[in-house]
N, C-alpha and C. Protein backbone atom coordinates (compact mmCIF):
# COMPACT_ATOMS: atom_id res chain seq x y z
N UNK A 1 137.12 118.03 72.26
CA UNK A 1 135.85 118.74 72.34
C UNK A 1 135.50 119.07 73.79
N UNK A 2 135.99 118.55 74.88
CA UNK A 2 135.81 118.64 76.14
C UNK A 2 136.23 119.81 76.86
N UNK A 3 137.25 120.32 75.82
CA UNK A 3 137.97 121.46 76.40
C UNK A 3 137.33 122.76 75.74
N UNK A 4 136.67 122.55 74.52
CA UNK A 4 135.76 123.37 74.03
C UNK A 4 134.55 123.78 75.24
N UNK A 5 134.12 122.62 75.59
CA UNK A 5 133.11 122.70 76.26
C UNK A 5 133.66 123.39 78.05
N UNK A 6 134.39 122.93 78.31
CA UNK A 6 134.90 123.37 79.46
C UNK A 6 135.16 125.18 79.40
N UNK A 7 135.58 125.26 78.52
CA UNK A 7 136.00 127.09 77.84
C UNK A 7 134.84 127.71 78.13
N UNK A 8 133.95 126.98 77.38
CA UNK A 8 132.67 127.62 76.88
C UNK A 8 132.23 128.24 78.21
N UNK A 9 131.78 126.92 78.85
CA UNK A 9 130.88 127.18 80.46
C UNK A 9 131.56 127.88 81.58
N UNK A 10 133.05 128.24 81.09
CA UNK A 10 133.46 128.98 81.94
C UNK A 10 133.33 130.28 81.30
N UNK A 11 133.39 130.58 80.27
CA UNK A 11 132.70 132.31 80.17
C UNK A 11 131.24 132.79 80.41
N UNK A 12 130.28 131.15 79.54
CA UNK A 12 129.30 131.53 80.41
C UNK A 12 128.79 131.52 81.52
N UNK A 13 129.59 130.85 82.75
CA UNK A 13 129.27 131.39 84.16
C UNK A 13 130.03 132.76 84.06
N UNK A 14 130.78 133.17 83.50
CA UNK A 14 130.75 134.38 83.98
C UNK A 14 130.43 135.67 83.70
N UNK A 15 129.43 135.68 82.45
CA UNK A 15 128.51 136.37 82.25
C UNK A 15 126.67 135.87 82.86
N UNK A 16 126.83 135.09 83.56
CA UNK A 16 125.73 134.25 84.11
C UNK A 16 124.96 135.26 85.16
N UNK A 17 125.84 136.15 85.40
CA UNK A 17 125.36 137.10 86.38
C UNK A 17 124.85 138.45 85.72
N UNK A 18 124.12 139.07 86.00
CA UNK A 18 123.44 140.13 85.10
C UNK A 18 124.21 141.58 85.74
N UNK A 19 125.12 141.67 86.98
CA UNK A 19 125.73 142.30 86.69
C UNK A 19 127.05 142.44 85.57
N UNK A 20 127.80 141.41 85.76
CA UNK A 20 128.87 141.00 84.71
C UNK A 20 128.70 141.04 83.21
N UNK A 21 127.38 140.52 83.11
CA UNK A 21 126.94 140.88 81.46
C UNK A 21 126.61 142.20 81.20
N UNK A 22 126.09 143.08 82.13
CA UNK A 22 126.06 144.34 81.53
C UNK A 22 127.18 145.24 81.64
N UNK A 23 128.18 144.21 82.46
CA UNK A 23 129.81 145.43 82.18
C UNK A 23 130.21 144.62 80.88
N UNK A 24 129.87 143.96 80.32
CA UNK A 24 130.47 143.21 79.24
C UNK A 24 129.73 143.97 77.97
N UNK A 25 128.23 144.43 78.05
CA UNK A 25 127.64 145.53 77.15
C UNK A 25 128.26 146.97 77.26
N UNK A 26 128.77 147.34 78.32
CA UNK A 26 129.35 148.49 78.60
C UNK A 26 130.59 148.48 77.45
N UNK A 27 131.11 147.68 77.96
CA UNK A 27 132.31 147.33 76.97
C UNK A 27 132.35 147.53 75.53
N UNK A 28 131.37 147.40 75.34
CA UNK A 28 131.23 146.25 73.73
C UNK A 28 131.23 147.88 73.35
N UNK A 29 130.78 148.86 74.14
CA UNK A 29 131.01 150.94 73.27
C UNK A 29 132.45 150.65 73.62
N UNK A 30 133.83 150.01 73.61
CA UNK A 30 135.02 150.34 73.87
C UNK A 30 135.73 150.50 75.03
N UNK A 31 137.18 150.33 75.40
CA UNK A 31 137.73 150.44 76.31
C UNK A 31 137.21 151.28 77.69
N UNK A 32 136.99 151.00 78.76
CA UNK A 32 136.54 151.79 80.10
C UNK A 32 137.36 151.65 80.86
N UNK A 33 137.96 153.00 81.94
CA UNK A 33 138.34 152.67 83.05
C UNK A 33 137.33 152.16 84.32
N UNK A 34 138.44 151.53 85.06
CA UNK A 34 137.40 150.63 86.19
C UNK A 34 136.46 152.00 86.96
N UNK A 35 137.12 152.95 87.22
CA UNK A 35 136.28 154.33 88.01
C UNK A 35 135.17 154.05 86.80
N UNK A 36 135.13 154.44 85.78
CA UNK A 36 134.24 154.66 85.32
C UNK A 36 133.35 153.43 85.03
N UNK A 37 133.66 152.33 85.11
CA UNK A 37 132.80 150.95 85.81
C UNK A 37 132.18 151.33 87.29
N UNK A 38 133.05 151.48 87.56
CA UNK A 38 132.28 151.41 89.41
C UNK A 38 131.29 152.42 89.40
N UNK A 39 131.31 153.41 88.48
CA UNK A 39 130.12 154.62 88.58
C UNK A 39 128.90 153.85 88.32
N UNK A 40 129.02 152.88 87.72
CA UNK A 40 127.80 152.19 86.97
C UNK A 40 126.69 151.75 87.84
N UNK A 41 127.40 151.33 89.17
CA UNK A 41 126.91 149.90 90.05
C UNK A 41 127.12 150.72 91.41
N UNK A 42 126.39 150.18 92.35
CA UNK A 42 126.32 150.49 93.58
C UNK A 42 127.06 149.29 94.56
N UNK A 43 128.42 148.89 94.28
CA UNK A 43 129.26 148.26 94.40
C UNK A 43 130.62 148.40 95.02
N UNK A 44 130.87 148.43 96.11
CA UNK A 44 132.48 148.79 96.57
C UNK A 44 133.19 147.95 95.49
N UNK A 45 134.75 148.40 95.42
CA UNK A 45 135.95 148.75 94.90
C UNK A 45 136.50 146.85 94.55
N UNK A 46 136.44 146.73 95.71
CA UNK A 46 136.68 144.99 95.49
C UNK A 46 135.90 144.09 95.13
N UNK A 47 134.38 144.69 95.16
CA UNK A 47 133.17 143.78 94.68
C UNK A 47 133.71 143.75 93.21
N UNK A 48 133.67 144.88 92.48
CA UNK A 48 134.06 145.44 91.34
C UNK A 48 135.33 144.42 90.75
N UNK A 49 136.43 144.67 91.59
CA UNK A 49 137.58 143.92 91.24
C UNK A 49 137.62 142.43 91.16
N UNK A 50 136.42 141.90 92.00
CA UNK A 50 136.49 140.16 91.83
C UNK A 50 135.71 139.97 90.52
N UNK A 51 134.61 141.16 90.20
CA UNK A 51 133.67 140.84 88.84
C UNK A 51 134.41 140.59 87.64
N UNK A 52 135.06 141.86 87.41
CA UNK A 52 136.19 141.98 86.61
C UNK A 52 137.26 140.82 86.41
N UNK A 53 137.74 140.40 87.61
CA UNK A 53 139.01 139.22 87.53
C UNK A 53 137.84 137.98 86.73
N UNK A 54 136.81 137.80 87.49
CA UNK A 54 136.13 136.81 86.45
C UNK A 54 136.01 136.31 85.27
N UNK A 55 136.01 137.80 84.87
CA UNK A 55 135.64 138.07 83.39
C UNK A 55 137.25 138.38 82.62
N UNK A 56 137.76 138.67 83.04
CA UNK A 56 139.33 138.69 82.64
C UNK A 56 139.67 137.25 82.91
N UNK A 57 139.77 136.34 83.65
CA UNK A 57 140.05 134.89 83.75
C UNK A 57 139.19 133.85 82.84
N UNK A 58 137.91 134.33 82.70
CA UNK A 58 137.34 133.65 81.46
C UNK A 58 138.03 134.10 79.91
N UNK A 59 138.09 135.06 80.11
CA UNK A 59 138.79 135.09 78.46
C UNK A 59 138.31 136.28 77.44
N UNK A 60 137.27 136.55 78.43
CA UNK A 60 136.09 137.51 77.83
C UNK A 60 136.73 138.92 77.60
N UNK A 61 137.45 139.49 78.57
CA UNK A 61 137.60 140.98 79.08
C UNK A 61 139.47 141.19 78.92
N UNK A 62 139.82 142.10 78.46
CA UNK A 62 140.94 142.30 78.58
C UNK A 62 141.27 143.45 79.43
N UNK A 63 142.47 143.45 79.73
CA UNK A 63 143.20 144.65 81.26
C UNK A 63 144.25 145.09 80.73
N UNK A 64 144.16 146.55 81.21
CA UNK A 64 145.70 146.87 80.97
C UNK A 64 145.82 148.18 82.40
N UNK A 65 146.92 148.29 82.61
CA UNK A 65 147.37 149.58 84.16
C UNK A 65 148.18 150.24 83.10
N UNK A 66 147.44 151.55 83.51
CA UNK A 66 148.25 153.12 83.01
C UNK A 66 148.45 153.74 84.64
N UNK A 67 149.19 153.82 84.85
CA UNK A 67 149.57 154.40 86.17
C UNK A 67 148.81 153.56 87.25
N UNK A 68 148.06 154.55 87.69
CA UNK A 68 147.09 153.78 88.94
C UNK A 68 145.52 153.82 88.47
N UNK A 69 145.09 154.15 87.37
CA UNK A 69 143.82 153.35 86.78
C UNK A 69 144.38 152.05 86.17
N UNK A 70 143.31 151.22 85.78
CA UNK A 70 143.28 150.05 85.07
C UNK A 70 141.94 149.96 84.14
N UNK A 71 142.87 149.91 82.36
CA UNK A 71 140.97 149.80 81.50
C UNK A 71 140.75 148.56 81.09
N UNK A 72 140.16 148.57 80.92
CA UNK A 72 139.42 147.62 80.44
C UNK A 72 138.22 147.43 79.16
N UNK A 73 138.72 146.46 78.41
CA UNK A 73 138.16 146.30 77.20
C UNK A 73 137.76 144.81 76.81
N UNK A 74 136.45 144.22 75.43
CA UNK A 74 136.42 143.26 75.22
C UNK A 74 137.61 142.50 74.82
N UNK A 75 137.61 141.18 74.96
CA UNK A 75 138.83 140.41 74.09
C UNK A 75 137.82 139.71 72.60
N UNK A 76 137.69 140.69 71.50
CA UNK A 76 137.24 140.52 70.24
C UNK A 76 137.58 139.24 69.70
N UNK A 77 138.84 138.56 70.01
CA UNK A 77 138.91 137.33 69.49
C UNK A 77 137.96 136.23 70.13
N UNK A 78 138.32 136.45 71.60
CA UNK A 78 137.28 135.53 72.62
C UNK A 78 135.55 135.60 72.52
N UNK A 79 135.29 136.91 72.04
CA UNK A 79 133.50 137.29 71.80
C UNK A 79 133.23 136.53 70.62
N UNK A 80 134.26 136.80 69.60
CA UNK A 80 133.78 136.21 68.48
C UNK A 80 133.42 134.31 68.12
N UNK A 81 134.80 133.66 68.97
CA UNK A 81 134.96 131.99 69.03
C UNK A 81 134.07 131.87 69.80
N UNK A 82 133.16 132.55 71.07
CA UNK A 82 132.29 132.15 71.52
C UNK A 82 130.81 132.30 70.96
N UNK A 83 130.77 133.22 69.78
CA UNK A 83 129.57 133.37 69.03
C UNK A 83 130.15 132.01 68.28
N UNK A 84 130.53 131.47 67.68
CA UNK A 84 130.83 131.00 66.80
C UNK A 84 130.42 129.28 67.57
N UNK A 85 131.41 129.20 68.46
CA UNK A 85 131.15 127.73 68.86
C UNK A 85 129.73 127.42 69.78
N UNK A 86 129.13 128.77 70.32
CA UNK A 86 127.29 128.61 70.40
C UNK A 86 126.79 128.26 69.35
N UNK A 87 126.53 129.11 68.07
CA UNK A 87 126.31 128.63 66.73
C UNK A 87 126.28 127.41 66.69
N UNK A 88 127.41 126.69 66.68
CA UNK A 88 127.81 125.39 66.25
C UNK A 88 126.64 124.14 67.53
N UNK A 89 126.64 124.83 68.63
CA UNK A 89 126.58 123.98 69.57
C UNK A 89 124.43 123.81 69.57
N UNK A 90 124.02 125.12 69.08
CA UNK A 90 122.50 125.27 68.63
C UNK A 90 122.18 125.22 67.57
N UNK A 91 122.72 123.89 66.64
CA UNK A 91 122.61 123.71 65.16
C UNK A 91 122.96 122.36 64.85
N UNK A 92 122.34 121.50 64.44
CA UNK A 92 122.95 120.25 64.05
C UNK A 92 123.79 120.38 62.93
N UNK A 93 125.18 119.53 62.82
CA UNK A 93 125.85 119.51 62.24
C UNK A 93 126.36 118.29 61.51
N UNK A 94 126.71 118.03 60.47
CA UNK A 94 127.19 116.70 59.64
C UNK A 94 127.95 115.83 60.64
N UNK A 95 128.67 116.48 61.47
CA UNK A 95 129.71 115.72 62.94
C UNK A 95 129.28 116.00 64.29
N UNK A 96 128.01 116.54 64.44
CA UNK A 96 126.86 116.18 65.72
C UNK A 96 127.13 115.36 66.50
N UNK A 97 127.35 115.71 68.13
CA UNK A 97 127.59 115.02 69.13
C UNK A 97 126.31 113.96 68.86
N UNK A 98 124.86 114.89 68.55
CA UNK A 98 123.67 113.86 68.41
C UNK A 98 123.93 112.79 67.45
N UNK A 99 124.79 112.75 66.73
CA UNK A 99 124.91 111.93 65.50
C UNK A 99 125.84 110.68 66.53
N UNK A 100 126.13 111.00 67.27
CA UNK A 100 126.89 109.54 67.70
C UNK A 100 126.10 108.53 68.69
N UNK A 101 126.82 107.30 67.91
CA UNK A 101 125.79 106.18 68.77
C UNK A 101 126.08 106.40 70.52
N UNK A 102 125.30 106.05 71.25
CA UNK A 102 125.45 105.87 72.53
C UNK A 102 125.93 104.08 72.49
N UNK A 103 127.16 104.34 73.51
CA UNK A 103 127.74 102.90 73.95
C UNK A 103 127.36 102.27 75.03
């Protein structure tokens, strides 16, 4: 469960930033190239590129290079296990961390 939790807090630091979460809404209309990210934000090229690696290293964002753009899209499996194990984590459950005695 530790590694659940470790997963977790690493995507949500990296939507923790309100720029990063709204390239992550950008997303969620489908694949974007990064030009057409950077139009978004008043952001040089590498600001852009460390946001992105964030969010691609959390698990959140997927990459791909067609020549010399690079797009970018959600990772649908990763959006979804993270709706899913929030759910779990803002809900008591029959196997509730709260349910265990303290030692």
């Amino acid at each position: 469960m530790e590694k659940i939790y470790t997963d977790t807090a690493k995507m949500l630091k990296a939507i923790a930033e309100p720029k990063r979460l709204k390239i992550v809404d950008m997303l969620s209309c489908g694949e974007l190239c990064a030009c057409k990210i950077l139009e978004a934000f008043h952001v040089t090229q590498p600001t852009l590129s460390h946001d992105m690696k964030l969010l691609v290293e959390a698990g959140l964002v997927k990459d791909r290079r067609s020549g010399k753009n690079i797009y970018y899209s959600l990772n649908e499996e990763a959006i979804v296990e993270l709706q899913e194990i929030l759910s779990q984590i803002f809900q008591m459950q029959d196997h509730c961390i709260c349910q265990q005695e303290c030692e």
